[in-house]
C-alpha atoms as a PDB file:
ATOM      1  CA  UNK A   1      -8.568  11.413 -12.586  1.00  0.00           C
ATOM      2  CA  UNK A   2      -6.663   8.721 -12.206  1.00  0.00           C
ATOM      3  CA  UNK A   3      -6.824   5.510 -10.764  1.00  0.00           C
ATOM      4  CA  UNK A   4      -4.792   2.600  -8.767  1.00  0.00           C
ATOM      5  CA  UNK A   5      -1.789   4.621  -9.598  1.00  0.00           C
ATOM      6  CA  UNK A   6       1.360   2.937  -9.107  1.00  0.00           C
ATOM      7  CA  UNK A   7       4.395   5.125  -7.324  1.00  0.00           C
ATOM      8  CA  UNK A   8       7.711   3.754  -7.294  1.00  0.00           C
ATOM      9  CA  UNK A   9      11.136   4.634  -6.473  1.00  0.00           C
ATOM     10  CA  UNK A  10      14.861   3.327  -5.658  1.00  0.00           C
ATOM     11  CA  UNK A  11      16.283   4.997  -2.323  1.00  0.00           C
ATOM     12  CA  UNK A  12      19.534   3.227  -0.935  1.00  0.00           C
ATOM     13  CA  UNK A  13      18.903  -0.361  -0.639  1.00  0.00           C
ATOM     14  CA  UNK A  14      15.441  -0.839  -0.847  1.00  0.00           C
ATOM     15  CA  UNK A  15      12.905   0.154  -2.984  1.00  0.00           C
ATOM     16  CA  UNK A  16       9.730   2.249  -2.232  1.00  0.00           C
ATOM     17  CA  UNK A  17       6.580   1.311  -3.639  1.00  0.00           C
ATOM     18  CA  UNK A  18       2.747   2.342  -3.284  1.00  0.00           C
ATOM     19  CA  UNK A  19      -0.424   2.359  -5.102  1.00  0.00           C
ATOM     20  CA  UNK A  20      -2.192   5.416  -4.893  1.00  0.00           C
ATOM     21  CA  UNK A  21      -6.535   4.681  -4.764  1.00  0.00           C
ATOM     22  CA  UNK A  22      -6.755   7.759  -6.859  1.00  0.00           C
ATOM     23  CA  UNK A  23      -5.421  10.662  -8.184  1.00  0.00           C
ATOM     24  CA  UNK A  24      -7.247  13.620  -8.622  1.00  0.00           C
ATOM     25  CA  UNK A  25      -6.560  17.035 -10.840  1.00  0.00           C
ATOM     26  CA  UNK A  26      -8.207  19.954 -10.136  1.00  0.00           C
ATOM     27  CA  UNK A  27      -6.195  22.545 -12.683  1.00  0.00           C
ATOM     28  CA  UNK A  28      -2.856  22.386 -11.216  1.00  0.00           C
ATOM     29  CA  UNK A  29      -3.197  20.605  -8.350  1.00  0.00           C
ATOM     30  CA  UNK A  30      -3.401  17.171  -7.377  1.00  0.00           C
ATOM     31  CA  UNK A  31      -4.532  15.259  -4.718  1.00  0.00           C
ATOM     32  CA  UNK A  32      -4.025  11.832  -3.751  1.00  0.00           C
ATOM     33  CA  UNK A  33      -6.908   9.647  -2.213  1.00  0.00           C
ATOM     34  CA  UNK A  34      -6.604   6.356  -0.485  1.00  0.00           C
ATOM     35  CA  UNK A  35      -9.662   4.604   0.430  1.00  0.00           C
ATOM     36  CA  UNK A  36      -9.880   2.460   3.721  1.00  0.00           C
ATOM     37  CA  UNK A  37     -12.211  -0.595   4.282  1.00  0.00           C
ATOM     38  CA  UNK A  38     -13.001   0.200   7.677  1.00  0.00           C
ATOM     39  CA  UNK A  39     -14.301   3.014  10.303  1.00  0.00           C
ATOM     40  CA  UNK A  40     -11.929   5.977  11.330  1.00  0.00           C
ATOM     41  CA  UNK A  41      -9.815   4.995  14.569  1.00  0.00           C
ATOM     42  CA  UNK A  42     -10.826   6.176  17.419  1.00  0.00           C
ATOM     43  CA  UNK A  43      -8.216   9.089  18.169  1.00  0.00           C
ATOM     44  CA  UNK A  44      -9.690   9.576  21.655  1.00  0.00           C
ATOM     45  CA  UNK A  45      -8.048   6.290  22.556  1.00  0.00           C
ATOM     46  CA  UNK A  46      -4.023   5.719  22.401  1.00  0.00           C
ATOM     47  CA  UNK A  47      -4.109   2.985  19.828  1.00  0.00           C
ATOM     48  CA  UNK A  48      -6.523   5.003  17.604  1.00  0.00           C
ATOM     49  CA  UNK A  49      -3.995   7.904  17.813  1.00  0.00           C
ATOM     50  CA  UNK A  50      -1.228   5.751  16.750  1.00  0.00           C
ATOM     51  CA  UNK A  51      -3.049   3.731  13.933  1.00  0.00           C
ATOM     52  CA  UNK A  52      -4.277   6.734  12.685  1.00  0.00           C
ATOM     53  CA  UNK A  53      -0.629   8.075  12.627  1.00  0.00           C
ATOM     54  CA  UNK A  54       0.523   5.358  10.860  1.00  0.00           C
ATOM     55  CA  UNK A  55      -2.098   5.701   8.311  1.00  0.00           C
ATOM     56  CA  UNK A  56      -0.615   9.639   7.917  1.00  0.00           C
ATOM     57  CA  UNK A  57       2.428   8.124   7.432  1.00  0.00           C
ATOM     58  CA  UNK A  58       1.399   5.931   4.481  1.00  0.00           C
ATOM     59  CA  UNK A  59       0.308   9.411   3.126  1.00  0.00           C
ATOM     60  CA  UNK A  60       3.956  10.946   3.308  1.00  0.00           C
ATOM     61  CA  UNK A  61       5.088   8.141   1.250  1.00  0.00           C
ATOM     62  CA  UNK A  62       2.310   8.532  -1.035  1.00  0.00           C
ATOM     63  CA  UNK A  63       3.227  11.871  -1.543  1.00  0.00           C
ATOM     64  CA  UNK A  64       7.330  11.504  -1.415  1.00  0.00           C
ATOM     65  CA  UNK A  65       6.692   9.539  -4.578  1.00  0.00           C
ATOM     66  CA  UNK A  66       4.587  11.856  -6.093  1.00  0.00           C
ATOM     67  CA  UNK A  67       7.042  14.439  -5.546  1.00  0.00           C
ATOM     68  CA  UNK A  68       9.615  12.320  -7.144  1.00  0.00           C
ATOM     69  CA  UNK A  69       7.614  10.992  -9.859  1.00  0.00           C
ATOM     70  CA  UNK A  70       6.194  14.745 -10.915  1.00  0.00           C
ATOM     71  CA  UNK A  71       8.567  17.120  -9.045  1.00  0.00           C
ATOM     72  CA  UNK A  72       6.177  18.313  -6.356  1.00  0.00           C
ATOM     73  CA  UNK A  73       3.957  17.651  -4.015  1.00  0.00           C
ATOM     74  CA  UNK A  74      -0.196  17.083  -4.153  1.00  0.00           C
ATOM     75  CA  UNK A  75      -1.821  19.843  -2.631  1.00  0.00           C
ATOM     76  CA  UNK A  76      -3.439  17.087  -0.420  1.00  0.00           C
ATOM     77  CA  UNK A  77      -3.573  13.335   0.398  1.00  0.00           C
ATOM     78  CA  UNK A  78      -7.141  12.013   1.731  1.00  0.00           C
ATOM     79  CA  UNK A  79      -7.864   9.327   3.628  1.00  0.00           C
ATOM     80  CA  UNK A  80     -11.580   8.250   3.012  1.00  0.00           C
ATOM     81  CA  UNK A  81     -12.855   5.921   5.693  1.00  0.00           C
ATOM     82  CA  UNK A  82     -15.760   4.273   4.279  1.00  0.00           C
ATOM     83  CA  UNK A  83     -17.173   2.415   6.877  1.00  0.00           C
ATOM     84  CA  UNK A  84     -18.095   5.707   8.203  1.00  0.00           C
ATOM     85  CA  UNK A  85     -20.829   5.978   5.813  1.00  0.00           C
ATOM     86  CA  UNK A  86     -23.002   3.565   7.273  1.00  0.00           C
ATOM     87  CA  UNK A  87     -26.214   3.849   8.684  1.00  0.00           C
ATOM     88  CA  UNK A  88     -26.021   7.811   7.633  1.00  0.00           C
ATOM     89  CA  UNK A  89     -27.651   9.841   5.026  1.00  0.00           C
ATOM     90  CA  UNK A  90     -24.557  12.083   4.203  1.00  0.00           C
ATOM     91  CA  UNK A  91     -21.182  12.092   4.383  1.00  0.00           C
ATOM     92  CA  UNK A  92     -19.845  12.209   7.779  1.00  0.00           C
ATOM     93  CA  UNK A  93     -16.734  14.957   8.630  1.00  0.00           C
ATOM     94  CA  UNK A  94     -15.257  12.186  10.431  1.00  0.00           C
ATOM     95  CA  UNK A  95     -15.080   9.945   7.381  1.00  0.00           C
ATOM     96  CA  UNK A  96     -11.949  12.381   5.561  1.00  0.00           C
ATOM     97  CA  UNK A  97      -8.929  12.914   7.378  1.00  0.00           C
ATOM     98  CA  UNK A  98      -6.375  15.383   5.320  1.00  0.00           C
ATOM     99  CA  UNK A  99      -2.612  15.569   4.961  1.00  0.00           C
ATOM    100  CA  UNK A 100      -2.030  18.966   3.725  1.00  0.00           C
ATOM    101  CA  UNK A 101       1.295  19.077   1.759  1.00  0.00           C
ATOM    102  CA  UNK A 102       0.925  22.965   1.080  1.00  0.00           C
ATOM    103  CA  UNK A 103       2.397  23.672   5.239  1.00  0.00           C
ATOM    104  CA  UNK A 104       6.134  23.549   5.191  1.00  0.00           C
ATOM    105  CA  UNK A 105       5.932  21.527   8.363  1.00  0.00           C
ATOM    106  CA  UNK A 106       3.968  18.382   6.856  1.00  0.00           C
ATOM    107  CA  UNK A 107       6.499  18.568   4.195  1.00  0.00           C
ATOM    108  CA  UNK A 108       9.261  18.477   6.681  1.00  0.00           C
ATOM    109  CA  UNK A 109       7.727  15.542   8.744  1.00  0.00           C
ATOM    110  CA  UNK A 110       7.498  14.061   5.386  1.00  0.00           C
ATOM    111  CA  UNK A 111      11.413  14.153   5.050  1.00  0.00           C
ATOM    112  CA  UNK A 112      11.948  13.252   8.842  1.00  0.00           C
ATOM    113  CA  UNK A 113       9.653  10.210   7.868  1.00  0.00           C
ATOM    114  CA  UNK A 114      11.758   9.022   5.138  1.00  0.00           C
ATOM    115  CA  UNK A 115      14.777   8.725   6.866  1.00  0.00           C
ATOM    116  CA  UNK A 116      12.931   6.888  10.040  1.00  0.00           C
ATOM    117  CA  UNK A 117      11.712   4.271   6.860  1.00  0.00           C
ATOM    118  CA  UNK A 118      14.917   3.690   6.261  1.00  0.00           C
ATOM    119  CA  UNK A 119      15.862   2.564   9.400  1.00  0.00           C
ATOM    120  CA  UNK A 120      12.838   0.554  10.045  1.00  0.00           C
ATOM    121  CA  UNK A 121      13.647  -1.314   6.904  1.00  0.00           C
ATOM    122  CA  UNK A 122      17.148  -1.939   8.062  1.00  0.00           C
ATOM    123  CA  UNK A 123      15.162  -3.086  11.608  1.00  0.00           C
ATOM    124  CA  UNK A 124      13.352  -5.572   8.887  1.00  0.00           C
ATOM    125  CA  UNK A 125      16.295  -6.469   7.357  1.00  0.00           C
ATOM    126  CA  UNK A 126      18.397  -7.291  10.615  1.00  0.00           C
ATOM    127  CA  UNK A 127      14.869  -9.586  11.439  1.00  0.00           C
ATOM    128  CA  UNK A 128      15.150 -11.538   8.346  1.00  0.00           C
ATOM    129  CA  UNK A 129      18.585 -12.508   9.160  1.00  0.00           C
ATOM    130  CA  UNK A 130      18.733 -13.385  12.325  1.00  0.00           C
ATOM    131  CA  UNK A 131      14.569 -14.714  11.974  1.00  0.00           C
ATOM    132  CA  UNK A 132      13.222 -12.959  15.103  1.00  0.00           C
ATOM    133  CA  UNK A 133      10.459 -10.815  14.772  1.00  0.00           C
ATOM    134  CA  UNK A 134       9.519  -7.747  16.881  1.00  0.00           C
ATOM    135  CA  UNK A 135       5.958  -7.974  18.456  1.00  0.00           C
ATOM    136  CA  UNK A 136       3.749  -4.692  18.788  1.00  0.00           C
ATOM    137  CA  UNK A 137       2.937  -4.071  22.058  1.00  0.00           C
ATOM    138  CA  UNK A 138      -0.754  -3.665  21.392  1.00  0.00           C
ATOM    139  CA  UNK A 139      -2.981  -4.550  18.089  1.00  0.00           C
ATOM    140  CA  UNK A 140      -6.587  -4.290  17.804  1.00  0.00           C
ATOM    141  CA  UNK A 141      -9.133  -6.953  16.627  1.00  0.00           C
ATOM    142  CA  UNK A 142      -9.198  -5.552  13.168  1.00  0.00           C
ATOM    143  CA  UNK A 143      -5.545  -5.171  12.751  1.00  0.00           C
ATOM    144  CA  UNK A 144      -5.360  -9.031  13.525  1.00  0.00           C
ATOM    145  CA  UNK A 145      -8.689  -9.892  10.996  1.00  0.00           C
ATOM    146  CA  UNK A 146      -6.808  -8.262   8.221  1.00  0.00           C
ATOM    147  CA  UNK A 147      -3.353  -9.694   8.875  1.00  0.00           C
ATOM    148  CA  UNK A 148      -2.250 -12.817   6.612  1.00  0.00           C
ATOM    149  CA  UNK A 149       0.045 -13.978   9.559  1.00  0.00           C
ATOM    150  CA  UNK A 150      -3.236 -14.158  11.981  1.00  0.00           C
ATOM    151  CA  UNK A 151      -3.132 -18.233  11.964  1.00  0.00           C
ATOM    152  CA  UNK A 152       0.420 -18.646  13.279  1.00  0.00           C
ATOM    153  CA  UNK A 153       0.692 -15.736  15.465  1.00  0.00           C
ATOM    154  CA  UNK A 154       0.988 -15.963  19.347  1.00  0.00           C
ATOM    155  CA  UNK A 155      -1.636 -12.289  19.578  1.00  0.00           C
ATOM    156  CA  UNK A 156      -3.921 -13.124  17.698  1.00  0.00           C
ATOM    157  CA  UNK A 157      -7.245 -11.916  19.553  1.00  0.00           C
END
């Protein structure tokens, strides 16, 4: 068991960086947990959906540096909403959500993924230079709470 592991690698022109919440061993296999401050989006809703993707995401990267750190995957990565345990005596299914790295299709989303990275860093990059910055169509409340830009944004809710 391992915690606030650091994961880093040099791909092209930027590097790739995360800190893993913990990492756990159970014989051979890992897992990698990240722990979120907050309730589990709502995937009946569009926005939910797509935050929750994005959290997945984070979870490919997570696990493309394990990979390259260890030479293979984690068995799993876990997201552990904790604001789901409130108000409740146990442990609610809908506080876990699981990336399983053991189907040959997650691991060839995560490789899909990597590439798209790389060309939303290059969409950062071309930003910084010419200092105009792409808007999301949508963000929710808690997005905007949580965002260190909230002051001098024109969306801020």
């Amino acid at each position: 068991l391992e915690a606030e592991l650091q994961l880093i690698k040099e791909l092209d022109n930027f590097i790739l960086y995360g800190i893993v919440d913990v990492l756990k061993r159970d014989g051979e296999n890992f897992e990698i947990w990240d722990y979120k401050g907050m309730r589990r989006p709502d995937e009946t809703k569009p926005f939910g959906r797509e935050k929750l993707e994005r959290y997945k995401k984070q979870m490919f990267v997570y696990g493309y540096l394990f990979k390259e750190r260890s030479g293979e995957f984690p068995k799993r990565a876990v997201l552990y909403f904790m604001n789901e345990l409130l108000n409740c005596d146990k442990r609610p299914e809908s506080a876990i959500y699981v990336v399983d790295f053991e189907k040959e299709e997650t691991v060839r989303e995560v490789e899909e993924f990597i590439s798209e990275f790389k060309q939303i860093v290059e969409k950062i990059e071309k930003s910084r230079e010419t200092n105009c910055w792409e808007l999301p169509e949508e963000i929710d409340e808690e997005t905007c709470k949580q965002c260190d830009f909230r002051f001098d944004c024109p969306k801020v809710l």
